[in-house]
PDB file of N, CA and C in Angstrom:
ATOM      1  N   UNK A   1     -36.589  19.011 -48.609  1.00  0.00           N
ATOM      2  CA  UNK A   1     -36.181  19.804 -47.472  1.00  0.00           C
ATOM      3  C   UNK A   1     -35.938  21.231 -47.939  1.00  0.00           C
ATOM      4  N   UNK A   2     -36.300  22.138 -47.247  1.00  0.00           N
ATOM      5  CA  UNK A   2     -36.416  23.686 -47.865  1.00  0.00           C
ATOM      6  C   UNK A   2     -34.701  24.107 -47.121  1.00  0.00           C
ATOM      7  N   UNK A   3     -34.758  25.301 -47.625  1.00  0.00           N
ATOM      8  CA  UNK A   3     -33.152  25.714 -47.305  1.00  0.00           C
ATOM      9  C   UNK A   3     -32.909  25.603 -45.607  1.00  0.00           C
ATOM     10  N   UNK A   4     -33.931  26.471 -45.210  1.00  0.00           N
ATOM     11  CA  UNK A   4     -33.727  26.876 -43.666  1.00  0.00           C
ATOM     12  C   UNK A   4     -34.047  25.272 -42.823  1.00  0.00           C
ATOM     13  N   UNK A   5     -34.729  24.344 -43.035  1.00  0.00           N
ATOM     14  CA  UNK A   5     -34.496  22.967 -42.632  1.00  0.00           C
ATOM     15  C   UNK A   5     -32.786  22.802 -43.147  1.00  0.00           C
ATOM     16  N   UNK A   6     -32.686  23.253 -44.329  1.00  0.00           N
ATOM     17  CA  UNK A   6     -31.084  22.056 -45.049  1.00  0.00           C
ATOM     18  C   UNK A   6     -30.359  23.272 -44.082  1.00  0.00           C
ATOM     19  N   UNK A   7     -30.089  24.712 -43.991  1.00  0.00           N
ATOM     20  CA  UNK A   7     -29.548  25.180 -42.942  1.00  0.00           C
ATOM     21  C   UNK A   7     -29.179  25.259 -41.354  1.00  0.00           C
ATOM     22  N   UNK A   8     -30.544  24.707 -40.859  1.00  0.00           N
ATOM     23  CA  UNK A   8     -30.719  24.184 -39.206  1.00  0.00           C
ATOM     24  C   UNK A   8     -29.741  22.642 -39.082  1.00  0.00           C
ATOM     25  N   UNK A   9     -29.788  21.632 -40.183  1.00  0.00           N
ATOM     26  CA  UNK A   9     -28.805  21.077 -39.789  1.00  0.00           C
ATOM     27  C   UNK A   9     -27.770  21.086 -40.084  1.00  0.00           C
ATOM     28  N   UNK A  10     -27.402  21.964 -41.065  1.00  0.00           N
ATOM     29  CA  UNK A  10     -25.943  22.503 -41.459  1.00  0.00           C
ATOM     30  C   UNK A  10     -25.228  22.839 -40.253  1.00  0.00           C
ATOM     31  N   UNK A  11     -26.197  23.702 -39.343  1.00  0.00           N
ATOM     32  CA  UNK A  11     -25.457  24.469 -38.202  1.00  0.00           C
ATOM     33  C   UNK A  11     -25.078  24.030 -38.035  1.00  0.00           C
ATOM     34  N   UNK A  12     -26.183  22.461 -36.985  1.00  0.00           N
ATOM     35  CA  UNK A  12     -25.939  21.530 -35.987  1.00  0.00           C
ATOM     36  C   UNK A  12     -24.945  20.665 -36.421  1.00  0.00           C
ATOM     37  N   UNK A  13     -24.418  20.359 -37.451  1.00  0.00           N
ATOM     38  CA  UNK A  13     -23.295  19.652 -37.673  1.00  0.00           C
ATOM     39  C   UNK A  13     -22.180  20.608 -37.113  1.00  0.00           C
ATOM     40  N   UNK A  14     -22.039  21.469 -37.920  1.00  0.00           N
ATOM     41  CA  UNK A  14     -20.833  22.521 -37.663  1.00  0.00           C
ATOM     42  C   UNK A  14     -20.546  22.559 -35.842  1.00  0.00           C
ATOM     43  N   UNK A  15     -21.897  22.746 -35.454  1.00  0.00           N
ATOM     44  CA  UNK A  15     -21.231  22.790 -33.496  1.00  0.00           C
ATOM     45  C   UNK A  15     -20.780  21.658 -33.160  1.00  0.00           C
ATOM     46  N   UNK A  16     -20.745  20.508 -33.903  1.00  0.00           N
ATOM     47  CA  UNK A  16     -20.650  19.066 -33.314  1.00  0.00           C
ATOM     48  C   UNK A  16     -19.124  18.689 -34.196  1.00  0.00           C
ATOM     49  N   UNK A  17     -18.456  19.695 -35.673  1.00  0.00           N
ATOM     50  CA  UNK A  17     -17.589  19.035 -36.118  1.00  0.00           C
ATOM     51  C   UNK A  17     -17.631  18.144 -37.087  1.00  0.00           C
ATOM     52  N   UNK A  18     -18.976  17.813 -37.476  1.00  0.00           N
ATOM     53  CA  UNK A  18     -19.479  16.730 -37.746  1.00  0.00           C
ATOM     54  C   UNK A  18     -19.802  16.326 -39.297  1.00  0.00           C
ATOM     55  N   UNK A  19     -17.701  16.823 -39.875  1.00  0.00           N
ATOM     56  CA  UNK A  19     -17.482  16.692 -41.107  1.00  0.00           C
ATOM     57  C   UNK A  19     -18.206  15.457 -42.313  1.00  0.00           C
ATOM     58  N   UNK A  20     -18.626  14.183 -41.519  1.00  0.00           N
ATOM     59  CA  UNK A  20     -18.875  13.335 -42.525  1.00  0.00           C
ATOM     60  C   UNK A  20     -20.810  13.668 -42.813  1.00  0.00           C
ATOM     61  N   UNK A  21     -21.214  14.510 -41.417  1.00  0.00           N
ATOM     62  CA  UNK A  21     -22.509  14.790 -41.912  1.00  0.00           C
ATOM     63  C   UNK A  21     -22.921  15.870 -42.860  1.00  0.00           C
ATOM     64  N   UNK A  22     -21.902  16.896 -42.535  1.00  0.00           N
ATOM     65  CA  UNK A  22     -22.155  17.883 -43.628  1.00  0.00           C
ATOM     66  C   UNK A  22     -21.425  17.537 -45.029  1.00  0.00           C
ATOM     67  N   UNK A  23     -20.715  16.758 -45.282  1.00  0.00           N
ATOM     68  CA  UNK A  23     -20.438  16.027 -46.756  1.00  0.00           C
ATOM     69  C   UNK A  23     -22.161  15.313 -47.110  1.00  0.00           C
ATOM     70  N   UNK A  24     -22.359  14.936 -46.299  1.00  0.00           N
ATOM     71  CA  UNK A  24     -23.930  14.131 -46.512  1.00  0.00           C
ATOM     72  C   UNK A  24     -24.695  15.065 -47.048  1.00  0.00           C
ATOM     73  N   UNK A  25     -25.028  16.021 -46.058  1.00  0.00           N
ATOM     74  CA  UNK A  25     -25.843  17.023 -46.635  1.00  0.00           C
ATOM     75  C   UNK A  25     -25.227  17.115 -47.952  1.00  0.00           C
ATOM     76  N   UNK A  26     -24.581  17.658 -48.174  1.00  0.00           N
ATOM     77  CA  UNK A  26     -24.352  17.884 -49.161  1.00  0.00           C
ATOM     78  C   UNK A  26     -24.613  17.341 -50.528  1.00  0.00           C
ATOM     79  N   UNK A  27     -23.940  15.910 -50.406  1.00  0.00           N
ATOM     80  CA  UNK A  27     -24.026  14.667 -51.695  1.00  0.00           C
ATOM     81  C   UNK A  27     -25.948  14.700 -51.573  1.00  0.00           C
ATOM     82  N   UNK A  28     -26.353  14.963 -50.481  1.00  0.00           N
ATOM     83  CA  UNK A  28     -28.203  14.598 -50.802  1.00  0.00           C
ATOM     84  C   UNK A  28     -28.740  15.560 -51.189  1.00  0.00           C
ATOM     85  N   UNK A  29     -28.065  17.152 -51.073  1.00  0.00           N
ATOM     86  CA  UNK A  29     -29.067  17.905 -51.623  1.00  0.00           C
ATOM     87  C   UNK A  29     -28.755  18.911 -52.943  1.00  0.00           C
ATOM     88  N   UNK A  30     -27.047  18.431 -53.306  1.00  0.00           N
ATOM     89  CA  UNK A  30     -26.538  18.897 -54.263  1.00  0.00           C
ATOM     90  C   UNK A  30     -25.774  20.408 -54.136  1.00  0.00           C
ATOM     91  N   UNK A  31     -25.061  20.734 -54.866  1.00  0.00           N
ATOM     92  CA  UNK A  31     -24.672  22.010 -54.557  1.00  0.00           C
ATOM     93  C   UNK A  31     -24.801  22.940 -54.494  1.00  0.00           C
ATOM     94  N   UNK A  32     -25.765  23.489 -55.482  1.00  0.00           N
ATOM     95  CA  UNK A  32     -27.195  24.861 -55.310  1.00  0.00           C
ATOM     96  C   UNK A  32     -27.882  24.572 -53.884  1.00  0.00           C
ATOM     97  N   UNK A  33     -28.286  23.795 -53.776  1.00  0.00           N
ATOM     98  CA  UNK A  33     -29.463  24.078 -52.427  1.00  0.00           C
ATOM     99  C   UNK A  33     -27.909  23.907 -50.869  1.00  0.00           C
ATOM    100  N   UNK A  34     -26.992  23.783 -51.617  1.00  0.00           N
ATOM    101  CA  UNK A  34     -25.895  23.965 -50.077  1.00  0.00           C
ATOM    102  C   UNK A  34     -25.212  25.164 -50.052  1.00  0.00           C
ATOM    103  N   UNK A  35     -25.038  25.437 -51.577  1.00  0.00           N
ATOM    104  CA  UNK A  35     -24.407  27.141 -51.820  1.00  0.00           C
ATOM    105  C   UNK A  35     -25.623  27.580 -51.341  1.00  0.00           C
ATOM    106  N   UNK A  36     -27.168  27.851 -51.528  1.00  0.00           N
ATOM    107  CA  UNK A  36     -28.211  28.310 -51.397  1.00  0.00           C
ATOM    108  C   UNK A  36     -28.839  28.536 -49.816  1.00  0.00           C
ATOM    109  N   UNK A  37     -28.537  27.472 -49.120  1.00  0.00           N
ATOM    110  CA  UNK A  37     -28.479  27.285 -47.888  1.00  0.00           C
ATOM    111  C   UNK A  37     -27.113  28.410 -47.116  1.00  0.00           C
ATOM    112  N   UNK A  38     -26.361  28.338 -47.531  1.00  0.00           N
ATOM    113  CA  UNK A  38     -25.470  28.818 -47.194  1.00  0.00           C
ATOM    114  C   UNK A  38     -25.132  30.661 -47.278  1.00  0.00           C
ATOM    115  N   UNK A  39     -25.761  31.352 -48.092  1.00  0.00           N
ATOM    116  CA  UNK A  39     -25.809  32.378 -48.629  1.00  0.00           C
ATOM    117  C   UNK A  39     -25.791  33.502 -47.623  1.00  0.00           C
ATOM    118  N   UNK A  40     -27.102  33.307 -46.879  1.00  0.00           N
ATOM    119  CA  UNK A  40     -27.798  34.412 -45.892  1.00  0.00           C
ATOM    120  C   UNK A  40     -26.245  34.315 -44.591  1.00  0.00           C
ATOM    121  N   UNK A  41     -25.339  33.194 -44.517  1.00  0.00           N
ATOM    122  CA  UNK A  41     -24.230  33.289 -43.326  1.00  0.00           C
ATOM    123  C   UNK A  41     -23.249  34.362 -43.423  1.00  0.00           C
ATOM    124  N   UNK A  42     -22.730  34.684 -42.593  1.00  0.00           N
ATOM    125  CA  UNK A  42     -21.432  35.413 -42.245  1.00  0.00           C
ATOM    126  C   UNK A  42     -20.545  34.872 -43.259  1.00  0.00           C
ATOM    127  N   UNK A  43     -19.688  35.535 -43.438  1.00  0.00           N
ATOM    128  CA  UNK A  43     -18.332  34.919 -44.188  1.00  0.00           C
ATOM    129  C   UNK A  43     -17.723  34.379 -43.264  1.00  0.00           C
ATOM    130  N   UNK A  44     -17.181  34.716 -42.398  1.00  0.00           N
ATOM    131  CA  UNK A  44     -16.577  33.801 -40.904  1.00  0.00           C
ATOM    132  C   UNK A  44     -17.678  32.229 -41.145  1.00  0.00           C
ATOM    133  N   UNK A  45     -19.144  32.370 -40.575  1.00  0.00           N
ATOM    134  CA  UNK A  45     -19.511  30.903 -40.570  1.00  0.00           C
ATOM    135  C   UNK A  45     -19.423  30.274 -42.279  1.00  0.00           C
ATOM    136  N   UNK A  46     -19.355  30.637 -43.061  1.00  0.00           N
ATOM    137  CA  UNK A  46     -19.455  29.859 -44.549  1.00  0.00           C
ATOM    138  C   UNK A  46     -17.896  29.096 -44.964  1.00  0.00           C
ATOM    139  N   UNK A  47     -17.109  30.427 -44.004  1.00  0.00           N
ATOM    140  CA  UNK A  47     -15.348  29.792 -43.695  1.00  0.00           C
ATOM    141  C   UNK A  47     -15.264  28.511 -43.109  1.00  0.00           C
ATOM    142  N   UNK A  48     -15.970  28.467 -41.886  1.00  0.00           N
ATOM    143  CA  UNK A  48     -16.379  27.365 -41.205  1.00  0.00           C
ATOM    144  C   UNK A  48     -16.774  26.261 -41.771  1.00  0.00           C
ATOM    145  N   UNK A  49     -17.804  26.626 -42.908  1.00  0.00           N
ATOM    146  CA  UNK A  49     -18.361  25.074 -43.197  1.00  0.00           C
ATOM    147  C   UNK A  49     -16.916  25.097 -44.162  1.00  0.00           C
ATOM    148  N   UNK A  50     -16.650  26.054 -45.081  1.00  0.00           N
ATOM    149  CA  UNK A  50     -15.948  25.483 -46.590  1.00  0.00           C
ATOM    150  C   UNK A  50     -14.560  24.438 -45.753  1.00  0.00           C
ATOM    151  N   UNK A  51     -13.990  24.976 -44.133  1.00  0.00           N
ATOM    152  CA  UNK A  51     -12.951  24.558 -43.965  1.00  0.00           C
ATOM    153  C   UNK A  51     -12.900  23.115 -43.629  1.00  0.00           C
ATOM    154  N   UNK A  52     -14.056  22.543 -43.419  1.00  0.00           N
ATOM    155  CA  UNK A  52     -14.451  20.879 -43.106  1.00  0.00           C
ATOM    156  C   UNK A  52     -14.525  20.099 -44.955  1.00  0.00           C
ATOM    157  N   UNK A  53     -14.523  20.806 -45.381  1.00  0.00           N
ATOM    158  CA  UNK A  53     -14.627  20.179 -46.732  1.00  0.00           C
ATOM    159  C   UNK A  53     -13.446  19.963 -47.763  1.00  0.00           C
ATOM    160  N   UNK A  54     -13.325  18.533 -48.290  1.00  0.00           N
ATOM    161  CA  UNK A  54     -12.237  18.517 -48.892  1.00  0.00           C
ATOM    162  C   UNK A  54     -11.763  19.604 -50.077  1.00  0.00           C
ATOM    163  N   UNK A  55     -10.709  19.986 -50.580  1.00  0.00           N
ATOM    164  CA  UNK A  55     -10.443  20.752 -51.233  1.00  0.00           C
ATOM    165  C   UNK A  55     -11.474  21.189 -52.574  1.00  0.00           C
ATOM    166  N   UNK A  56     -11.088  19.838 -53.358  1.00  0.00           N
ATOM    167  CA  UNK A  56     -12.027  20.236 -54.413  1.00  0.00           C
ATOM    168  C   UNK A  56     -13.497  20.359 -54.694  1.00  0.00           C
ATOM    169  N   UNK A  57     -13.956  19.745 -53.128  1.00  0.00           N
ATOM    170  CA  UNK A  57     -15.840  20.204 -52.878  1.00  0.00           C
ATOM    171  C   UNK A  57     -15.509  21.325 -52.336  1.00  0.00           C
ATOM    172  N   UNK A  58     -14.553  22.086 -51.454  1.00  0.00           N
ATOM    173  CA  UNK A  58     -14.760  23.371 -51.007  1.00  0.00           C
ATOM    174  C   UNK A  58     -14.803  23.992 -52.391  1.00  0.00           C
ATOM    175  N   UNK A  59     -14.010  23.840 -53.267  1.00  0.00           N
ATOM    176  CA  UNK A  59     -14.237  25.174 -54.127  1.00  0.00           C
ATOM    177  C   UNK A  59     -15.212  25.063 -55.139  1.00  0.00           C
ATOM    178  N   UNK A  60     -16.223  23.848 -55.007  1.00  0.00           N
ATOM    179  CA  UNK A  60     -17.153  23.209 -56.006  1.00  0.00           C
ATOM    180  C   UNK A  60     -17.944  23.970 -55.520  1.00  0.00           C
ATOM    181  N   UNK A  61     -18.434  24.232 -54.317  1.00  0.00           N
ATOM    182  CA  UNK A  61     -18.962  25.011 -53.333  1.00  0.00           C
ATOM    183  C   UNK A  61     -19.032  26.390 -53.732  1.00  0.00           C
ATOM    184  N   UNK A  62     -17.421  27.075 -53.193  1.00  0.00           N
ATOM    185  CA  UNK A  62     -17.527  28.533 -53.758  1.00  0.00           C
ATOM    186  C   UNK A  62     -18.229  28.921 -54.881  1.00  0.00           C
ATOM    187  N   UNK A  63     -17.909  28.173 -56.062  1.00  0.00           N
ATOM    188  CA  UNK A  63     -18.552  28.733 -56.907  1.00  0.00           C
ATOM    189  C   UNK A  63     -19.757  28.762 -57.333  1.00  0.00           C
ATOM    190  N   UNK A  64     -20.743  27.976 -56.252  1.00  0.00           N
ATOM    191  CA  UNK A  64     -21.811  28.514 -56.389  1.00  0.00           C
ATOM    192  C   UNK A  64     -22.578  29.334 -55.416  1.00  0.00           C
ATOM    193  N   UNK A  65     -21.575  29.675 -54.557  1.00  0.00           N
ATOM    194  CA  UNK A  65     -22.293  31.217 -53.632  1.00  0.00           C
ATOM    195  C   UNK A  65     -22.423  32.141 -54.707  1.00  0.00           C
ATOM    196  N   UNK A  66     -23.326  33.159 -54.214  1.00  0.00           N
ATOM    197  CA  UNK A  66     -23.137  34.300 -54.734  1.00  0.00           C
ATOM    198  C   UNK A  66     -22.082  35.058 -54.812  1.00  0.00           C
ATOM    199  N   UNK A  67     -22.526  36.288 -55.511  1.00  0.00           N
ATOM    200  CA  UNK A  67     -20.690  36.778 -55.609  1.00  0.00           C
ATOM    201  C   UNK A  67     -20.828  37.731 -54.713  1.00  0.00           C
ATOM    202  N   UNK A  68     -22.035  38.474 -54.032  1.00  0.00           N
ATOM    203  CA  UNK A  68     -21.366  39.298 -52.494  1.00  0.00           C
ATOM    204  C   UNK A  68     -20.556  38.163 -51.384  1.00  0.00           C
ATOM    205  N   UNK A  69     -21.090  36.597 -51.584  1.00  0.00           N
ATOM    206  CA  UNK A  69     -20.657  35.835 -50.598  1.00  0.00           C
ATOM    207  C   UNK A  69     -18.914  35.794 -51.122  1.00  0.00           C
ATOM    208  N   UNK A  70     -18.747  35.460 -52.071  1.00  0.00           N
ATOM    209  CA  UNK A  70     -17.758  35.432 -52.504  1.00  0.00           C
ATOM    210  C   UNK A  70     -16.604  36.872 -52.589  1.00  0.00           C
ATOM    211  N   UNK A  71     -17.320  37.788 -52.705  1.00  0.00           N
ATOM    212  CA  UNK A  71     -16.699  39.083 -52.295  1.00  0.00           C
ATOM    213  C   UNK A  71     -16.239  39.018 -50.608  1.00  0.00           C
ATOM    214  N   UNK A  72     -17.176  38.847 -49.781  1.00  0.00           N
ATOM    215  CA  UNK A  72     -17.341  39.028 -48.290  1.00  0.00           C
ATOM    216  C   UNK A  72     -16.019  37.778 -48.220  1.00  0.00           C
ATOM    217  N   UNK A  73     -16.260  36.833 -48.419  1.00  0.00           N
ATOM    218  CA  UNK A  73     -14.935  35.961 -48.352  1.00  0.00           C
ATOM    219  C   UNK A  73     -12.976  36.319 -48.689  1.00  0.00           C
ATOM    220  N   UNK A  74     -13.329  36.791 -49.872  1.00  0.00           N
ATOM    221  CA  UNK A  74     -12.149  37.675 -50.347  1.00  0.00           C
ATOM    222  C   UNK A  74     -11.480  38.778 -49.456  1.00  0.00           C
ATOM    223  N   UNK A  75     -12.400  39.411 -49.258  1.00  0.00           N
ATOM    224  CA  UNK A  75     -12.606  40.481 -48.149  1.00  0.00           C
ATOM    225  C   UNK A  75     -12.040  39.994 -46.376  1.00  0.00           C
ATOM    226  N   UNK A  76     -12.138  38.805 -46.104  1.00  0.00           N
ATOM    227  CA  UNK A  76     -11.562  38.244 -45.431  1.00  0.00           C
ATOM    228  C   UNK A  76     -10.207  37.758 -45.316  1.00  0.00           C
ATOM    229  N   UNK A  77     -10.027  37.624 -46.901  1.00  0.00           N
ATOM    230  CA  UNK A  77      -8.635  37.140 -46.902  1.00  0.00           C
ATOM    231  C   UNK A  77      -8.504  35.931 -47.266  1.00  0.00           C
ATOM    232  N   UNK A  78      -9.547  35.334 -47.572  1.00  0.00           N
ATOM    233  CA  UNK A  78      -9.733  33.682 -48.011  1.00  0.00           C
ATOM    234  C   UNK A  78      -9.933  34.108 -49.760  1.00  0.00           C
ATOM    235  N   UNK A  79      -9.680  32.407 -50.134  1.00  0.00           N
ATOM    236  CA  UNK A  79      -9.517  32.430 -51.980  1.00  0.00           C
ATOM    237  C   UNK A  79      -9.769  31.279 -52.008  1.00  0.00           C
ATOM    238  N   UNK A  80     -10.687  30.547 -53.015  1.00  0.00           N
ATOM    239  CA  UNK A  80     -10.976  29.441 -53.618  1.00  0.00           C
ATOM    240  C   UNK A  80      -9.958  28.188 -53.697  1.00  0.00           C
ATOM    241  N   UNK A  81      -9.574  27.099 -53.257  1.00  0.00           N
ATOM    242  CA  UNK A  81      -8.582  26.500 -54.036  1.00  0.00           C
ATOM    243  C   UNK A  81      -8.046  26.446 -55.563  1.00  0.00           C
ATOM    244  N   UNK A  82      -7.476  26.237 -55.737  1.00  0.00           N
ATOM    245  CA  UNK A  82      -6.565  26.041 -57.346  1.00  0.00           C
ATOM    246  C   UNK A  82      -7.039  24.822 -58.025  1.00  0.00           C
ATOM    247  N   UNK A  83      -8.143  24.341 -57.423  1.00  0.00           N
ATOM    248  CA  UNK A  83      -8.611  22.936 -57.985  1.00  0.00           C
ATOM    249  C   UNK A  83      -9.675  23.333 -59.171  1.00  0.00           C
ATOM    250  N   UNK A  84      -9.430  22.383 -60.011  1.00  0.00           N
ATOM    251  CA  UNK A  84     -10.570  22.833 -60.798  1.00  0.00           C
ATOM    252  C   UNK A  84     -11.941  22.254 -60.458  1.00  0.00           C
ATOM    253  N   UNK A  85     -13.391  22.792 -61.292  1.00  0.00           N
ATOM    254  CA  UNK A  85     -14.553  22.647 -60.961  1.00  0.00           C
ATOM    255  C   UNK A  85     -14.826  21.166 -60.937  1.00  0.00           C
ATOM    256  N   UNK A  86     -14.286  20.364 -62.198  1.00  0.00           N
ATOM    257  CA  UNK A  86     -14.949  19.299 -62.382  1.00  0.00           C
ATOM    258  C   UNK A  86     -14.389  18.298 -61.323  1.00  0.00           C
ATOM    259  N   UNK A  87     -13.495  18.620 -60.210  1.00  0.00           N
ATOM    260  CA  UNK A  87     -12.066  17.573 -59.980  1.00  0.00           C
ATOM    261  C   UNK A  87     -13.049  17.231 -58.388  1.00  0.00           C
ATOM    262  N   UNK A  88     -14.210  17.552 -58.070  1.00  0.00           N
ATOM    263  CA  UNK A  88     -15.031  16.963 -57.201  1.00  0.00           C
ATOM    264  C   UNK A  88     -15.438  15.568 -56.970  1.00  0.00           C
ATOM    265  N   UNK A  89     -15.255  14.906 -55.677  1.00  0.00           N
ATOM    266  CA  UNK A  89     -14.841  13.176 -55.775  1.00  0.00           C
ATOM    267  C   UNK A  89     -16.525  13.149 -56.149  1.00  0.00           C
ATOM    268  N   UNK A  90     -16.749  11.907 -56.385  1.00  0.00           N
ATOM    269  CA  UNK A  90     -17.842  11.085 -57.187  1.00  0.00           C
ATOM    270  C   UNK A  90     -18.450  11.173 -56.646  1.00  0.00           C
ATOM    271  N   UNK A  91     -20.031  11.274 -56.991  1.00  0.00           N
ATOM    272  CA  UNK A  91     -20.948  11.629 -55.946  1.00  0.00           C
ATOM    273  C   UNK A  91     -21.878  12.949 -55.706  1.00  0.00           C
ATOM    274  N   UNK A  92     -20.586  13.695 -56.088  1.00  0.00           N
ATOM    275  CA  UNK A  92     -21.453  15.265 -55.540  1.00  0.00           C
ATOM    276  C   UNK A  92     -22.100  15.836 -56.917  1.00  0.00           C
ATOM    277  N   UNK A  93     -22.996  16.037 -57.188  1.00  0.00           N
ATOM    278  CA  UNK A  93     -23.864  16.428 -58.613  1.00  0.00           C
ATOM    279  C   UNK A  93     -23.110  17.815 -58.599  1.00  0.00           C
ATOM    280  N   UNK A  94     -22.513  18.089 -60.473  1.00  0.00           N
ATOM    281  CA  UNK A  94     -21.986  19.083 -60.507  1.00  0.00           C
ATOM    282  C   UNK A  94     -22.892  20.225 -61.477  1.00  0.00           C
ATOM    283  N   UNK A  95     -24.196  20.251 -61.537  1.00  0.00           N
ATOM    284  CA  UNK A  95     -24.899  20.709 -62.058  1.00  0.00           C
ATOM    285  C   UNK A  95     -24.419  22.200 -61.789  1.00  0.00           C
ATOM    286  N   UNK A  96     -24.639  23.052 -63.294  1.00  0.00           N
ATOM    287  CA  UNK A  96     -24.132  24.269 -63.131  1.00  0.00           C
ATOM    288  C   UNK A  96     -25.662  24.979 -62.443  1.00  0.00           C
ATOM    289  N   UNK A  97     -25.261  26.108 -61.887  1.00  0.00           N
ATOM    290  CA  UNK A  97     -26.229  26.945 -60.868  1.00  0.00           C
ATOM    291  C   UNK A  97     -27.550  27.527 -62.291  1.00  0.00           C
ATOM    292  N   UNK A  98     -28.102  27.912 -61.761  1.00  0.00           N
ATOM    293  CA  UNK A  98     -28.937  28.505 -62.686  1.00  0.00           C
ATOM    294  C   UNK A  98     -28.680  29.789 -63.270  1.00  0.00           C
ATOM    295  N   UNK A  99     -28.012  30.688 -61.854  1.00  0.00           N
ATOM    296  CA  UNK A  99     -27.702  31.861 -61.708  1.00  0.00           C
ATOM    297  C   UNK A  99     -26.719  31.475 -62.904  1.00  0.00           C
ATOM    298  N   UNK A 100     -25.706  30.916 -63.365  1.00  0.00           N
ATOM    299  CA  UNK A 100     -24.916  30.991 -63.846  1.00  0.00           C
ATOM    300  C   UNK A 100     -24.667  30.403 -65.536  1.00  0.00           C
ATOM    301  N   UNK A 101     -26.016  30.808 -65.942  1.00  0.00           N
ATOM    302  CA  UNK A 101     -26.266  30.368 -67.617  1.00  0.00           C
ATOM    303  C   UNK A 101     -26.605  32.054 -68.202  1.00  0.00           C
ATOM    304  N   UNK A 102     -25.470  32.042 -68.860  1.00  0.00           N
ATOM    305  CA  UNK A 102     -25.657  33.703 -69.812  1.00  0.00           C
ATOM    306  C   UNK A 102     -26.450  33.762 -70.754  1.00  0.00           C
ATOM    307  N   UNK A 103     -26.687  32.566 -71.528  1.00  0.00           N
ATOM    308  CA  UNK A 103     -27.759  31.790 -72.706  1.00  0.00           C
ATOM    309  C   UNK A 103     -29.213  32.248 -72.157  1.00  0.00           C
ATOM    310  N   UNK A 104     -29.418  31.947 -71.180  1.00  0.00           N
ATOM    311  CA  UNK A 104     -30.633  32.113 -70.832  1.00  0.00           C
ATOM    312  C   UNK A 104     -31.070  33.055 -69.776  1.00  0.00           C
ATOM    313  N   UNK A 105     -29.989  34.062 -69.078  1.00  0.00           N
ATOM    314  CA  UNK A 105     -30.564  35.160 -68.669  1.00  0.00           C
ATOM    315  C   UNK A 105     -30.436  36.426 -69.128  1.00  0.00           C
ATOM    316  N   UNK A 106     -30.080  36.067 -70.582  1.00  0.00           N
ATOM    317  CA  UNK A 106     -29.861  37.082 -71.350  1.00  0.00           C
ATOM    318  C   UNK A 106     -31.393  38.307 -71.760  1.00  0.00           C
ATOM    319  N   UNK A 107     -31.590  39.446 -71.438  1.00  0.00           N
ATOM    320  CA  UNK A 107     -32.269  39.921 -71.713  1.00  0.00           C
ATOM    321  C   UNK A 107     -32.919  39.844 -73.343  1.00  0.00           C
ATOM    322  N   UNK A 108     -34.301  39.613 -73.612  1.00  0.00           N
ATOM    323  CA  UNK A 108     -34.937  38.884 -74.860  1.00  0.00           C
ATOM    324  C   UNK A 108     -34.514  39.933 -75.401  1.00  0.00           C
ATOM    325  N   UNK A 109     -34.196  41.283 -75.712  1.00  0.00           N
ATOM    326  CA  UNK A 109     -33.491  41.661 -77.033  1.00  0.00           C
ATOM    327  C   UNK A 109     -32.401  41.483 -77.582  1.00  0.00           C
ATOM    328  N   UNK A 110     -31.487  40.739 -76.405  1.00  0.00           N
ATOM    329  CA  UNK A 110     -30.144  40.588 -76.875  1.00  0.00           C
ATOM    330  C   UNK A 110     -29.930  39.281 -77.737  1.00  0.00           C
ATOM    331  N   UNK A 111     -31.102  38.572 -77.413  1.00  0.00           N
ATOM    332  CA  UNK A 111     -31.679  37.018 -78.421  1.00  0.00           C
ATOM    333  C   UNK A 111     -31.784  37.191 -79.710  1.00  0.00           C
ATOM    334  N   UNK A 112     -32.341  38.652 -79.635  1.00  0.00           N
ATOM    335  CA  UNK A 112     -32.932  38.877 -81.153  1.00  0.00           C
ATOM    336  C   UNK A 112     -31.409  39.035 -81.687  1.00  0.00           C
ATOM    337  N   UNK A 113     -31.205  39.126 -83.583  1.00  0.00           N
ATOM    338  CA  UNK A 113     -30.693  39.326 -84.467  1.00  0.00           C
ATOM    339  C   UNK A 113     -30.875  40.795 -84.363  1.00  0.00           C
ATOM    340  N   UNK A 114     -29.870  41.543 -84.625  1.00  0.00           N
ATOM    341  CA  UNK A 114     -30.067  43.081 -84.863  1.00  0.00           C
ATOM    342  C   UNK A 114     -30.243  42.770 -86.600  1.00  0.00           C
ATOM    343  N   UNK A 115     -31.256  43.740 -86.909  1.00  0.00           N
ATOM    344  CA  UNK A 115     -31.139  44.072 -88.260  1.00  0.00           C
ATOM    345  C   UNK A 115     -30.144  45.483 -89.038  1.00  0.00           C
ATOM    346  N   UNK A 116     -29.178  44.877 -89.787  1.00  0.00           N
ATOM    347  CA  UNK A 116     -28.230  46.119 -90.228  1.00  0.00           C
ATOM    348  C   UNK A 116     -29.267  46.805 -91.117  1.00  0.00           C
ATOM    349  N   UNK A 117     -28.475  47.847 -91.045  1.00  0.00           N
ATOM    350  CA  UNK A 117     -29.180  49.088 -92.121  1.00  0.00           C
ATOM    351  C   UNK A 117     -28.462  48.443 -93.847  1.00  0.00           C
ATOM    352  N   UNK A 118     -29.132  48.474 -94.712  1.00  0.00           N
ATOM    353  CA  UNK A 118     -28.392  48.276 -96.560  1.00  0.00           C
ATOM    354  C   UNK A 118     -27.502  48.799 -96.878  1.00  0.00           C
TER     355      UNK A 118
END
């Protein structure tokens, strides 16, 4: 399912309330493609979904929006829970984002060894 399909029924849950479906979405498409799905929204609607979600998937969540989403949120007046990352109930794949490996988006000279001068 591409984002804007996993987004069209994101909505349609949200107008309906329809907390145990958007946990679904979720557990089926993992947390990148729901942070990912989620990105292009308002901070008001992303408030919306994070507020149907139990604590420690809401903030399993946050942290993989982007960080304007996460700015735009702040900016609102909202903050992550105090839960930690791993404390997400069973089920939800906690695979780290891609965006979020320094190892590997490190620009290839910074890979290299500098050579000192003798």
């Amino acid at each position: 399912m591409k984002n804007n399909d996993l987004s069209f029924f994101l909505r349609a849950a949200i107008a309906q309330r329809a907390t145990s479906e958007i946990y679904e979405l979720l557990q089926r498409h993992g947390l990148v493609a729901f942070a990912q799905a989620l990105a292009p929204w308002s901070a008001r609607a992303i408030a919306d979904v994070l507020s149907l979600l139990p604590p420690a998937t809401r903030t399993a969540v946050w942290l993989h929006l982007p960080a304007a989403n996460g700015r735009a949120l702040r900016a609102a007046g909202l903050t992550p829970c105090n839960t930690p990352r791993d404390a997400a109930p069973t089920g939800v794949p906690l695979a780290p984002s891609p965006r979020l490996n320094p190892t590997r988006d490190r620009p290839e000279a910074a890979r290299r060894p500098v050579a000192r001068p003798p």
